[in-house]
PDB file of N, CA and C in Angstrom:
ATOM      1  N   UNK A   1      -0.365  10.371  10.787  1.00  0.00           N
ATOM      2  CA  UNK A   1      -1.495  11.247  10.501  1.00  0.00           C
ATOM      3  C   UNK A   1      -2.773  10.458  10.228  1.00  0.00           C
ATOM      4  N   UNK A   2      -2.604   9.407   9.129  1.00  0.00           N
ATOM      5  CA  UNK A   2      -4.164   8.630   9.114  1.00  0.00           C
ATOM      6  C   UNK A   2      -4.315   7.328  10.212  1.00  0.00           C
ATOM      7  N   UNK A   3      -3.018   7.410  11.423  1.00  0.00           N
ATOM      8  CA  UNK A   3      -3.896   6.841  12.105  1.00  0.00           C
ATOM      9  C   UNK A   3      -4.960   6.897  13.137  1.00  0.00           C
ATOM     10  N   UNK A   4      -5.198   8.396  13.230  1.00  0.00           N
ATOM     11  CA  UNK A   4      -6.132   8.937  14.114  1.00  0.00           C
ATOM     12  C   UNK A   4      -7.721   8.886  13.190  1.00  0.00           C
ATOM     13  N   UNK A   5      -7.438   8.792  11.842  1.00  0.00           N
ATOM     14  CA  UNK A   5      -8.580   8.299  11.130  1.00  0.00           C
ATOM     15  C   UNK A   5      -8.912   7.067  10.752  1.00  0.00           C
ATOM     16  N   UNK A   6      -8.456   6.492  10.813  1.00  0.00           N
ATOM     17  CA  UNK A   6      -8.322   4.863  10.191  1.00  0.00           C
ATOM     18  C   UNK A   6      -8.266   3.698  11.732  1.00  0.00           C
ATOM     19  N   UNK A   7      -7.530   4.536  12.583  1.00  0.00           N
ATOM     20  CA  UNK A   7      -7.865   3.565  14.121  1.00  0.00           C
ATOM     21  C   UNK A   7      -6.351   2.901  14.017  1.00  0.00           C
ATOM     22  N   UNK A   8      -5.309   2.660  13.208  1.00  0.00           N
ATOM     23  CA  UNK A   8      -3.806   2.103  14.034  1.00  0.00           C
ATOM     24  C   UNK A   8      -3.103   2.807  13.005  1.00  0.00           C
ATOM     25  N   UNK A   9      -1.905   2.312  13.290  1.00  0.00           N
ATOM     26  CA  UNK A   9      -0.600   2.579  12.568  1.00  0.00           C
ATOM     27  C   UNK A   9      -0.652   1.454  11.364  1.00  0.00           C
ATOM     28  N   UNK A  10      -0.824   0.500  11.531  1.00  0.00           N
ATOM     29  CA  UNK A  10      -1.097  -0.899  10.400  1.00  0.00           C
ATOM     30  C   UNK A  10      -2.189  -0.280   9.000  1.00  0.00           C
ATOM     31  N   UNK A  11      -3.034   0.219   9.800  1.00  0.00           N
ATOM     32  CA  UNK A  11      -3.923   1.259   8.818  1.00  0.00           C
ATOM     33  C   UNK A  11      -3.478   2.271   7.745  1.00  0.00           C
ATOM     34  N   UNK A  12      -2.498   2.561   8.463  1.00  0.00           N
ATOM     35  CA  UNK A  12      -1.930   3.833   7.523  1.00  0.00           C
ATOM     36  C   UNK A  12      -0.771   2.974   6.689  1.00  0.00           C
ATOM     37  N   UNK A  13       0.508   2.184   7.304  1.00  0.00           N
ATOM     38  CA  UNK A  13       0.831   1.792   6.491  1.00  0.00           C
ATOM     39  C   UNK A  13       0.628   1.104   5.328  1.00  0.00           C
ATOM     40  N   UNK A  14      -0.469   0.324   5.268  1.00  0.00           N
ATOM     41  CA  UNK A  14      -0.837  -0.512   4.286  1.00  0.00           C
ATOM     42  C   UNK A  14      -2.010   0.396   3.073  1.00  0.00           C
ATOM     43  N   UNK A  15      -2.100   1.567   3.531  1.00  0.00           N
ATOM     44  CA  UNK A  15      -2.896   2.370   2.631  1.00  0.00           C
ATOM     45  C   UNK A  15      -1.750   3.175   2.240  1.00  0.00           C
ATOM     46  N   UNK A  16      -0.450   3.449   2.715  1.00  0.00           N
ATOM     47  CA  UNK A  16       0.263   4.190   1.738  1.00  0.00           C
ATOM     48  C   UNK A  16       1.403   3.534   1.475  1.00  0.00           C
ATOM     49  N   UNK A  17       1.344   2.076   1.239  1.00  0.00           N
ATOM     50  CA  UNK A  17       2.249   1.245   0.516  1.00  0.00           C
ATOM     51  C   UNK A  17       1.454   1.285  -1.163  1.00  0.00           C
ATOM     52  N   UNK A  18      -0.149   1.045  -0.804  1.00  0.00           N
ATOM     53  CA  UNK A  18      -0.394   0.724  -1.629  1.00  0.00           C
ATOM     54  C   UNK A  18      -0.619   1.940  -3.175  1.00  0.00           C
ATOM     55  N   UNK A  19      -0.701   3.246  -2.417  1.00  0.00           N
ATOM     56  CA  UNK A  19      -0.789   4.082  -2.865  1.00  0.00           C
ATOM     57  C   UNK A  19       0.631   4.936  -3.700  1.00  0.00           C
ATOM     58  N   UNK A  20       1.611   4.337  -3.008  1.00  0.00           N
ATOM     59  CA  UNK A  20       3.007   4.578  -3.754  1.00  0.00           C
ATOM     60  C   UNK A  20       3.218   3.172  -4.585  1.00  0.00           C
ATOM     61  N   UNK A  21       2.745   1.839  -4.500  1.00  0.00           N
ATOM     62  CA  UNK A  21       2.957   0.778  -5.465  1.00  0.00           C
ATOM     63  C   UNK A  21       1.875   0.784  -6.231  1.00  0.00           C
ATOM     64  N   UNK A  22       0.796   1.086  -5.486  1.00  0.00           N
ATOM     65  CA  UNK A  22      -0.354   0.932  -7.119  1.00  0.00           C
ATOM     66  C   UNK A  22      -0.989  -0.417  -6.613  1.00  0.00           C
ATOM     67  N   UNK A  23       0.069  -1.742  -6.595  1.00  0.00           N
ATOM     68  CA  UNK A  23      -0.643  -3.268  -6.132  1.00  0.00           C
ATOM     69  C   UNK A  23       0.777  -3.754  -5.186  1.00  0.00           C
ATOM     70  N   UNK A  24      -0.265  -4.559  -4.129  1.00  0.00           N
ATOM     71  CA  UNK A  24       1.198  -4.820  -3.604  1.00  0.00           C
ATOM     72  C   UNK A  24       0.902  -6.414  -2.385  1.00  0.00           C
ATOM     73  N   UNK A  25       1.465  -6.964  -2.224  1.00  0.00           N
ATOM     74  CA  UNK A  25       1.082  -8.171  -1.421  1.00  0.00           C
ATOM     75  C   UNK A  25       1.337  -7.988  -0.281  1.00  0.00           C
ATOM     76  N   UNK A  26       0.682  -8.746   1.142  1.00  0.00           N
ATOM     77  CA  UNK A  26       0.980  -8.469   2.367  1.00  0.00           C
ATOM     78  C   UNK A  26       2.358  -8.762   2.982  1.00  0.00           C
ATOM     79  N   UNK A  27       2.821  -9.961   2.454  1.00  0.00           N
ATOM     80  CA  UNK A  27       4.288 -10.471   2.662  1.00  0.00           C
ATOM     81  C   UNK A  27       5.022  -8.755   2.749  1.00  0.00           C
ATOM     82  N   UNK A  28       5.259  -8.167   1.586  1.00  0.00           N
ATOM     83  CA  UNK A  28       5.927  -6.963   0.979  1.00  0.00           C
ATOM     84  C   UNK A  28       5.554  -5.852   2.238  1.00  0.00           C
ATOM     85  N   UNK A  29       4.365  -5.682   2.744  1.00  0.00           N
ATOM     86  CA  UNK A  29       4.418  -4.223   3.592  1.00  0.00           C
ATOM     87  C   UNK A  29       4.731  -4.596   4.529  1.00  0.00           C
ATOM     88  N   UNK A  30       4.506  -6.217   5.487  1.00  0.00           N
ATOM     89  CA  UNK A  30       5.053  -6.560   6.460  1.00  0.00           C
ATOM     90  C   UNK A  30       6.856  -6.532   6.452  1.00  0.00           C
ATOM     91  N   UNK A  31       6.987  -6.772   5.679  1.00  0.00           N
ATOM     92  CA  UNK A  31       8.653  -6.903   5.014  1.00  0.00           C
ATOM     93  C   UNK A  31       9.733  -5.980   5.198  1.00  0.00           C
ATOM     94  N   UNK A  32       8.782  -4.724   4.634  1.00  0.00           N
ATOM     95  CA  UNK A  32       9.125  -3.495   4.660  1.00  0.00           C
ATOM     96  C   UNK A  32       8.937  -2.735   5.654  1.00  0.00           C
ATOM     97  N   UNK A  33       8.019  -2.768   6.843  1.00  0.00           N
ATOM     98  CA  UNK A  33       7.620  -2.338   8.196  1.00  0.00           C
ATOM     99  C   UNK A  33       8.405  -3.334   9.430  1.00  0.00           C
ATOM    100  N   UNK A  34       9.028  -3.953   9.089  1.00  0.00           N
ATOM    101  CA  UNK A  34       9.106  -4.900   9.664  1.00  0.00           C
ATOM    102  C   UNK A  34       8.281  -5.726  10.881  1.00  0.00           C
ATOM    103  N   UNK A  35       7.481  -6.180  10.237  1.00  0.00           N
ATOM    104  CA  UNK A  35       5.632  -5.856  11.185  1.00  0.00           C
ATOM    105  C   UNK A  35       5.238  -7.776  11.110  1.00  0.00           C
ATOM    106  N   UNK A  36       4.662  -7.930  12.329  1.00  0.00           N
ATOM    107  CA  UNK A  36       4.057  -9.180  11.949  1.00  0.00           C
ATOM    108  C   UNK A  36       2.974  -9.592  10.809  1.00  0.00           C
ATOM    109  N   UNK A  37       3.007 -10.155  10.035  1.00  0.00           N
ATOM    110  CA  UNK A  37       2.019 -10.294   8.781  1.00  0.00           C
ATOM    111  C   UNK A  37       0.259 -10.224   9.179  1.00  0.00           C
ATOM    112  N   UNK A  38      -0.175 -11.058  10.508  1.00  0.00           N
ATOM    113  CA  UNK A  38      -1.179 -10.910  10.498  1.00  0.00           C
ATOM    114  C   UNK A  38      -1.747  -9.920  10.441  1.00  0.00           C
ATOM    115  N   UNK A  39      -1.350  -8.835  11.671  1.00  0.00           N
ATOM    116  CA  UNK A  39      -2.246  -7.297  11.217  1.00  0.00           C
ATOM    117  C   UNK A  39      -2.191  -6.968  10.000  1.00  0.00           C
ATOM    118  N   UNK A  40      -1.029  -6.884   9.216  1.00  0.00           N
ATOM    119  CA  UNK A  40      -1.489  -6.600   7.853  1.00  0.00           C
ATOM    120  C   UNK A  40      -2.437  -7.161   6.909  1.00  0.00           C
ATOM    121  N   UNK A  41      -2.830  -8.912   7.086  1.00  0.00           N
ATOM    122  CA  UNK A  41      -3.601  -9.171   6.456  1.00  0.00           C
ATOM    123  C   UNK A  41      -4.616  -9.032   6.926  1.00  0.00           C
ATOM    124  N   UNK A  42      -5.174  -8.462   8.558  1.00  0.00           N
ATOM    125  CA  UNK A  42      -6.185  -7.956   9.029  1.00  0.00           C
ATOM    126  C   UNK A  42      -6.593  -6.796   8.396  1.00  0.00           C
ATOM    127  N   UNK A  43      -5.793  -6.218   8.447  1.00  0.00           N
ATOM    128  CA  UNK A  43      -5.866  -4.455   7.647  1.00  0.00           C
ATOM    129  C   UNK A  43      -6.575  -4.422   6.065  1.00  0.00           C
ATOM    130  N   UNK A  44      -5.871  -5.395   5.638  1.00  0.00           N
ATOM    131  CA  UNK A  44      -5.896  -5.724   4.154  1.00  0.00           C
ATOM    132  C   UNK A  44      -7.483  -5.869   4.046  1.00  0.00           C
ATOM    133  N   UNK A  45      -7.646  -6.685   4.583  1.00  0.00           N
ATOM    134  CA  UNK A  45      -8.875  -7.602   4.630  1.00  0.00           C
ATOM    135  C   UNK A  45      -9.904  -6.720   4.989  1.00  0.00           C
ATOM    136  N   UNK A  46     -10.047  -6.038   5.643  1.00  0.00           N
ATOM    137  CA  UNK A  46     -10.991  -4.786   6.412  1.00  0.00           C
ATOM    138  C   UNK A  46     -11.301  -3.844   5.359  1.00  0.00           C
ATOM    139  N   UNK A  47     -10.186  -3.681   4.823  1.00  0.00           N
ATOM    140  CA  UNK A  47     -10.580  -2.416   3.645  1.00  0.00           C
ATOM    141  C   UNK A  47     -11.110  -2.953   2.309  1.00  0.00           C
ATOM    142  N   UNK A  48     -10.874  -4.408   2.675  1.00  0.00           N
ATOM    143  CA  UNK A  48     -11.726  -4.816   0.985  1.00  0.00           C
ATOM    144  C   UNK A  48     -12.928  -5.184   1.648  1.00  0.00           C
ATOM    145  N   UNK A  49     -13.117  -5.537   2.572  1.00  0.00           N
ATOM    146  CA  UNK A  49     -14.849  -5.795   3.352  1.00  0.00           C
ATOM    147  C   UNK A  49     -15.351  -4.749   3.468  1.00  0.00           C
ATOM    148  N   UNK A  50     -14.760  -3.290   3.033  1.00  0.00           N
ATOM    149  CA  UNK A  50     -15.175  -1.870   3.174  1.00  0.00           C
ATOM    150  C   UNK A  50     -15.320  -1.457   1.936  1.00  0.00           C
ATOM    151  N   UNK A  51     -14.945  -2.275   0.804  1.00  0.00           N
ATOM    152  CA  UNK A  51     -14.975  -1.517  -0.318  1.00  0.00           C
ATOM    153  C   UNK A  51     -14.062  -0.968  -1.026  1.00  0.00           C
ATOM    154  N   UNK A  52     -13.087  -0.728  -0.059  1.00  0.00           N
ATOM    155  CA  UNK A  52     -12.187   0.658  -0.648  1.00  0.00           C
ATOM    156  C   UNK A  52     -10.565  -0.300  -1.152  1.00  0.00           C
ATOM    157  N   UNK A  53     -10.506  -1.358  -1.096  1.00  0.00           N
ATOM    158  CA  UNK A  53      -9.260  -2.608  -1.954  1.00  0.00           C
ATOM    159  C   UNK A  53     -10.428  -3.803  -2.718  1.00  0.00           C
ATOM    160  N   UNK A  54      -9.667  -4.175  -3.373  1.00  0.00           N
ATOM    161  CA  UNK A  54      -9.622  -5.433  -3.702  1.00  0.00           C
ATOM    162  C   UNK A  54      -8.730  -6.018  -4.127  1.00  0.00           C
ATOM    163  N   UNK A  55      -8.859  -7.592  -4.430  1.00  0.00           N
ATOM    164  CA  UNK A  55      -7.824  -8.278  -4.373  1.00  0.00           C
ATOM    165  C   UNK A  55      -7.786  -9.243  -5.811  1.00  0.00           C
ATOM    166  N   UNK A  56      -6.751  -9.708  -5.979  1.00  0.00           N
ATOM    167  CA  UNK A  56      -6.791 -11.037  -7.132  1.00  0.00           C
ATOM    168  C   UNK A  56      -5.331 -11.447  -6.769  1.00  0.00           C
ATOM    169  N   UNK A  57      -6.003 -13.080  -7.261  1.00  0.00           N
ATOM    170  CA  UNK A  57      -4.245 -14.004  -7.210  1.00  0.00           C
ATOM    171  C   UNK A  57      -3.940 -13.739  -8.610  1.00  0.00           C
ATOM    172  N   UNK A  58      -2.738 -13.793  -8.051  1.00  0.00           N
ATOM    173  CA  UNK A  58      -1.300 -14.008  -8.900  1.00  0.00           C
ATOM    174  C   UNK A  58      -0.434 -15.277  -8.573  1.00  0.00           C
ATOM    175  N   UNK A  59      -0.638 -16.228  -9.403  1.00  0.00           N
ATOM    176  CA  UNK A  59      -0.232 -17.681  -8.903  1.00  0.00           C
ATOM    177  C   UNK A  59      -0.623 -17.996  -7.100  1.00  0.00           C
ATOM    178  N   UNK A  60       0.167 -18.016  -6.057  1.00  0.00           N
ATOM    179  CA  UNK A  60      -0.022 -18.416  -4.948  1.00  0.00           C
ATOM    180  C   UNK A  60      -0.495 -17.216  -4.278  1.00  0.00           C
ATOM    181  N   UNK A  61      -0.150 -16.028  -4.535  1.00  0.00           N
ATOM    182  CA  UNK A  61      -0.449 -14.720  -4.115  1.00  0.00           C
ATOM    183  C   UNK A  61      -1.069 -14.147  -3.906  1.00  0.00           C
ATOM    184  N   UNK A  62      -2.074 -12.614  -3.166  1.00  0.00           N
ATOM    185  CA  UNK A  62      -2.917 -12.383  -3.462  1.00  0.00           C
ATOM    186  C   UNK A  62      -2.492 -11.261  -3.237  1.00  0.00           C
ATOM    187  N   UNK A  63      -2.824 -10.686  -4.332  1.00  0.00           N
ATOM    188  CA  UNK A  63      -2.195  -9.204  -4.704  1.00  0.00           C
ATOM    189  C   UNK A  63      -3.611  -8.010  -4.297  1.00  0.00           C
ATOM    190  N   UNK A  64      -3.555  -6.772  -3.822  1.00  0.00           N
ATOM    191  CA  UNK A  64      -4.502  -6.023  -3.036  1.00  0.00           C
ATOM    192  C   UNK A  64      -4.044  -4.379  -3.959  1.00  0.00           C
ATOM    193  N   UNK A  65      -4.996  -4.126  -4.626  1.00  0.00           N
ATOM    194  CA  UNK A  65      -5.188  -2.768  -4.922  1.00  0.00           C
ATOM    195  C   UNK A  65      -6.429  -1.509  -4.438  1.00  0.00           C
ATOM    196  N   UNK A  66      -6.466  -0.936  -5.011  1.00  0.00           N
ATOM    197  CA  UNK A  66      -7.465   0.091  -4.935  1.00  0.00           C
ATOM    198  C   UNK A  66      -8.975  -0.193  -5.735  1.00  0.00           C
ATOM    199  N   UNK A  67      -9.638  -0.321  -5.291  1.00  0.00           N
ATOM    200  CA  UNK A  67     -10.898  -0.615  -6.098  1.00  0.00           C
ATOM    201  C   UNK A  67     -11.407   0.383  -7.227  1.00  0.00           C
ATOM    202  N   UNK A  68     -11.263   0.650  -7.996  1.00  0.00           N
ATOM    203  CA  UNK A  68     -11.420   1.755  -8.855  1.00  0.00           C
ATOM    204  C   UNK A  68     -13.264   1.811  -9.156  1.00  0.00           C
ATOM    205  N   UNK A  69     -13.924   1.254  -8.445  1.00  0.00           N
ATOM    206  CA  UNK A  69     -15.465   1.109  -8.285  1.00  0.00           C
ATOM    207  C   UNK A  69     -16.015   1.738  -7.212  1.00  0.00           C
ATOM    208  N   UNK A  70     -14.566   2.051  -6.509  1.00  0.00           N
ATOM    209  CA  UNK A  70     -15.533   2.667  -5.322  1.00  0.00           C
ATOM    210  C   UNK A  70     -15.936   4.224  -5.077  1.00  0.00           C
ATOM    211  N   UNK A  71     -17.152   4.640  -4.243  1.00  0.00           N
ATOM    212  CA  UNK A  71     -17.568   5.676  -4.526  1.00  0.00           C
ATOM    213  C   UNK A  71     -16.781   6.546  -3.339  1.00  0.00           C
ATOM    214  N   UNK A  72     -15.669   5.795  -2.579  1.00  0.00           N
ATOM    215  CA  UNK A  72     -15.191   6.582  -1.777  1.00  0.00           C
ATOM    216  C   UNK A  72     -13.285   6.794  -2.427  1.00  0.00           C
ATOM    217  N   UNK A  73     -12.819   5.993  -3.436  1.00  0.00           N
ATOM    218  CA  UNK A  73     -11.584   6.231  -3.836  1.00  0.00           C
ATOM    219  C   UNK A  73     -11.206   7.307  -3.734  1.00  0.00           C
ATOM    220  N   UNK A  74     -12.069   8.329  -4.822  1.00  0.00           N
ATOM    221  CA  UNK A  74     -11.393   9.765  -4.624  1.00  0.00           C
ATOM    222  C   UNK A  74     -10.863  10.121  -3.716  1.00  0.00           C
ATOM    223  N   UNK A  75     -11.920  10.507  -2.474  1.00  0.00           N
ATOM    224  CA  UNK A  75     -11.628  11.097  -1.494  1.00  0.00           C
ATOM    225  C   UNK A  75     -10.418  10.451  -0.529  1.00  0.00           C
ATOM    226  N   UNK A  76     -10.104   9.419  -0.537  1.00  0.00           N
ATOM    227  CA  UNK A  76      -9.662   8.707   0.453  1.00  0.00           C
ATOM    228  C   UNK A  76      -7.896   8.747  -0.226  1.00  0.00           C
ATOM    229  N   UNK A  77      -7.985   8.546  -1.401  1.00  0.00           N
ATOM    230  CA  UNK A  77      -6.767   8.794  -2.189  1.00  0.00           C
ATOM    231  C   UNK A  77      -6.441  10.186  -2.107  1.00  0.00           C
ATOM    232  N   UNK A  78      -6.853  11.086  -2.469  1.00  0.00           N
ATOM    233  CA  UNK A  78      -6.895  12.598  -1.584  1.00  0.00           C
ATOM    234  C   UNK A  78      -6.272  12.763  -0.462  1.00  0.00           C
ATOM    235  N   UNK A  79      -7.173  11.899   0.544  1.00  0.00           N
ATOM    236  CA  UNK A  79      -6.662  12.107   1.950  1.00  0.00           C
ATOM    237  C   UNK A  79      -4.996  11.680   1.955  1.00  0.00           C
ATOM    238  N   UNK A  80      -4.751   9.967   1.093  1.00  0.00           N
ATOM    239  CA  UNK A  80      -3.643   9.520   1.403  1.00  0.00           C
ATOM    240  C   UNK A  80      -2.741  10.373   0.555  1.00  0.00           C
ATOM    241  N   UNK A  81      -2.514  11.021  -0.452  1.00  0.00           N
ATOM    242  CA  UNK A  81      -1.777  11.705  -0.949  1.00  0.00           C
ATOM    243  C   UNK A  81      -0.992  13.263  -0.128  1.00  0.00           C
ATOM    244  N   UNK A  82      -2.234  13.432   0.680  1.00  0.00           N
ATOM    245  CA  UNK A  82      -1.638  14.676   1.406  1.00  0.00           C
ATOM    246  C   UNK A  82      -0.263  14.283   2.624  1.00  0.00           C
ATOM    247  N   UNK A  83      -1.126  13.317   3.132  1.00  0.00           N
ATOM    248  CA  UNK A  83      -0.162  12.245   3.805  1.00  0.00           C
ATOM    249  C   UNK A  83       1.435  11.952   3.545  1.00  0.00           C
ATOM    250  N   UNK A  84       1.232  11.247   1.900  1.00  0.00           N
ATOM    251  CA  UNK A  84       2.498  10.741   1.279  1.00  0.00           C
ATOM    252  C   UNK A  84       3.312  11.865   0.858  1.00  0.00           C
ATOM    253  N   UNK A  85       2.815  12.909   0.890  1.00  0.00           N
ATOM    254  CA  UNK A  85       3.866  13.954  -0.062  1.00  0.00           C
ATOM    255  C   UNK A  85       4.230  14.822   1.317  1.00  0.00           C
ATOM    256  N   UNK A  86       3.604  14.954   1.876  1.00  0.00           N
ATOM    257  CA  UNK A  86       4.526  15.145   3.426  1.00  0.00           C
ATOM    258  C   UNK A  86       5.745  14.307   4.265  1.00  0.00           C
ATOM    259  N   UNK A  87       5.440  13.195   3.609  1.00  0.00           N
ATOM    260  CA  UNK A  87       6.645  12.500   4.888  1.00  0.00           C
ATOM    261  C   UNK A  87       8.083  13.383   3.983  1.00  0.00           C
ATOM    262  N   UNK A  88       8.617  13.147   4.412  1.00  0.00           N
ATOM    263  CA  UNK A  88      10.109  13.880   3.864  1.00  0.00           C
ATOM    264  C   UNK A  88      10.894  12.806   2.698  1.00  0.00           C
ATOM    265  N   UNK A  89      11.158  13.445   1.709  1.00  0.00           N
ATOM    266  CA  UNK A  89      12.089  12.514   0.980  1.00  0.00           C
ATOM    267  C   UNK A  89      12.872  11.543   1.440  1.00  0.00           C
ATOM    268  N   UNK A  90      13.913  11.662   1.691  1.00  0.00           N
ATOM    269  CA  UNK A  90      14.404  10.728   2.294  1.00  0.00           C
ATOM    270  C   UNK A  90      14.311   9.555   2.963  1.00  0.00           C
ATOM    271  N   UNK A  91      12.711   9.957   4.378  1.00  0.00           N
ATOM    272  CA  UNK A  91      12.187   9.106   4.920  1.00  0.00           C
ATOM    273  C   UNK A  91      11.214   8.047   3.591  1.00  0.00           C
ATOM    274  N   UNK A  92      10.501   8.552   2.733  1.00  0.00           N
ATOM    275  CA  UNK A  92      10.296   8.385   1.640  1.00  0.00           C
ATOM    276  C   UNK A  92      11.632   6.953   0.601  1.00  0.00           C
ATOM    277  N   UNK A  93      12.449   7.640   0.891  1.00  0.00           N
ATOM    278  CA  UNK A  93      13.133   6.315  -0.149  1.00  0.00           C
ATOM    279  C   UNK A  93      13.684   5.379   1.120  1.00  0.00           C
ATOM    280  N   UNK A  94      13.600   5.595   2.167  1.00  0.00           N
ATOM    281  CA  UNK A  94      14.167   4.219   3.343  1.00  0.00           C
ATOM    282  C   UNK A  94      12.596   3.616   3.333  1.00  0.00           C
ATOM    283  N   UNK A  95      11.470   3.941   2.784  1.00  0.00           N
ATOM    284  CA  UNK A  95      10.123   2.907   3.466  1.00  0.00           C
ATOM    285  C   UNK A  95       9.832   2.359   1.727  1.00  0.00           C
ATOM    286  N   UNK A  96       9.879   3.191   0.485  1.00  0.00           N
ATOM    287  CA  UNK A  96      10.041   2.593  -0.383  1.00  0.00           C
ATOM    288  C   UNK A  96      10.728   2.615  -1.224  1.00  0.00           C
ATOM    289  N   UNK A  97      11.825   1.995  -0.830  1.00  0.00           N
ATOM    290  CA  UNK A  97      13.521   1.943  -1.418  1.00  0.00           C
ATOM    291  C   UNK A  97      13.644   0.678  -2.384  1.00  0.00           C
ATOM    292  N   UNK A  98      12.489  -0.646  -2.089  1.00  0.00           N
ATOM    293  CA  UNK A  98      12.526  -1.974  -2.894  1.00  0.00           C
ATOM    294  C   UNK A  98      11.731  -1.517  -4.084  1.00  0.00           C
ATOM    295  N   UNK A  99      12.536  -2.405  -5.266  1.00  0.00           N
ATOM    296  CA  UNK A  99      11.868  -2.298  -6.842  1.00  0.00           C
ATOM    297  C   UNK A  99      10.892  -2.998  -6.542  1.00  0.00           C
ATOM    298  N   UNK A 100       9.359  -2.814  -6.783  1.00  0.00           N
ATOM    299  CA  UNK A 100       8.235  -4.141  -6.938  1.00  0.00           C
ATOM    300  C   UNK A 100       8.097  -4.405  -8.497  1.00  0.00           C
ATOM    301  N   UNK A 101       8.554  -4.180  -9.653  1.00  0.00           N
ATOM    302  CA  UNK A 101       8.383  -4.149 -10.805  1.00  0.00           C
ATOM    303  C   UNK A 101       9.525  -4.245 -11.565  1.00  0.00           C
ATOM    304  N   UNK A 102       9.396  -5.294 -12.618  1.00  0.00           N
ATOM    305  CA  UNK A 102      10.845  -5.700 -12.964  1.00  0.00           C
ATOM    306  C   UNK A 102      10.867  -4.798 -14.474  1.00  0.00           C
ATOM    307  N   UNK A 103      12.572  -4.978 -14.088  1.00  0.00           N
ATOM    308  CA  UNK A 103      12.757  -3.260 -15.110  1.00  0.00           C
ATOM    309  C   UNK A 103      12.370  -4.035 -16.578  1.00  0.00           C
ATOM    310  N   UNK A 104      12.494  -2.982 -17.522  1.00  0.00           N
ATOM    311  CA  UNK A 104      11.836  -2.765 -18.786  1.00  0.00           C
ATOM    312  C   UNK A 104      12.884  -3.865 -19.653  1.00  0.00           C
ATOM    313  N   UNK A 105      12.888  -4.534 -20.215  1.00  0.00           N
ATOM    314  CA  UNK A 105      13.825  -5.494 -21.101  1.00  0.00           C
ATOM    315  C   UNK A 105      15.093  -4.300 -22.009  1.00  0.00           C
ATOM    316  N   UNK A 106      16.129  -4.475 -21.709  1.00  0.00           N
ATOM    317  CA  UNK A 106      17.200  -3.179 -22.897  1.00  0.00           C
ATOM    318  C   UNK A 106      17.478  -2.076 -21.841  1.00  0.00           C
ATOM    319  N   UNK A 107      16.467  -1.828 -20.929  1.00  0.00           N
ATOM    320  CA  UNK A 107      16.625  -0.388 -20.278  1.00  0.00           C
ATOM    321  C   UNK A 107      18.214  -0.567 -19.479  1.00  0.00           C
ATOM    322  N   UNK A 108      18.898   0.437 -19.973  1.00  0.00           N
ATOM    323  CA  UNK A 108      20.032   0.488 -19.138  1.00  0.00           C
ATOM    324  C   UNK A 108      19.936   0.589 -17.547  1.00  0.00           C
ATOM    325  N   UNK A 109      21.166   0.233 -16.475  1.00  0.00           N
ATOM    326  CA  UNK A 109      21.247   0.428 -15.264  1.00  0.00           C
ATOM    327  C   UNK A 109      21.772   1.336 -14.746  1.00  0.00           C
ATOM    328  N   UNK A 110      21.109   3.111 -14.550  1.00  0.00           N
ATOM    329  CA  UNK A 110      21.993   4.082 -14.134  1.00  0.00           C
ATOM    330  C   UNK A 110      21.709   4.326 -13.005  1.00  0.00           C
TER     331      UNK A 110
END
């Protein structure tokens, strides 16, 4: 659906990885798409030269979120939400089925 707005498929995935993780590195959506890394860090890279990500390291890393400065977030998070809550459950836990966040210290494993 957002790749008829955004111009590919690389487009959409990497805007609704980031939007179901919150922050997430390029290694990880290529990983998970099973996709060559460069378009993704093309993709990546485009939307923070647009405003709408930014980035910071994390030791060797460079971790890519949502810019919370920008005057287009709303809308665009909007758009990607209509998106994400459509794909079907299921399809939903096979694209983000990996933990990115390590569990809580004590929390049991159910």
């Amino acid at each position: 659906m957002l790749e008829g707005i955004f111009g590919n498929k690389t487009a959409e995935k990497v805007l609704l990885h980031i939007f179901h993780y919150s922050e997430i590195h390029a290694s990880a959506i290529a990983s998970d798409y099973k996709i060559a890394l460069n378009p993704v860090v093309g993709q990546l890279n485009r939307f923070e030269n647009a405003g709408i990500l930014v980035s910071k390291e994390m030791g060797r890393t460079r971790v890519y979120f949502f810019n919370p400065k920008s005057p287009l977030l709303r809308p665009v998070k909007e758009l990607i939400q209509i998106v994400y809550e459509n794909i079907p459950l299921k399809e939903r836990e096979i694209l983000f089925g990996v933990r990115r966040r390590p569990r809580r210290k004590g929390k049991p494993v159910l």
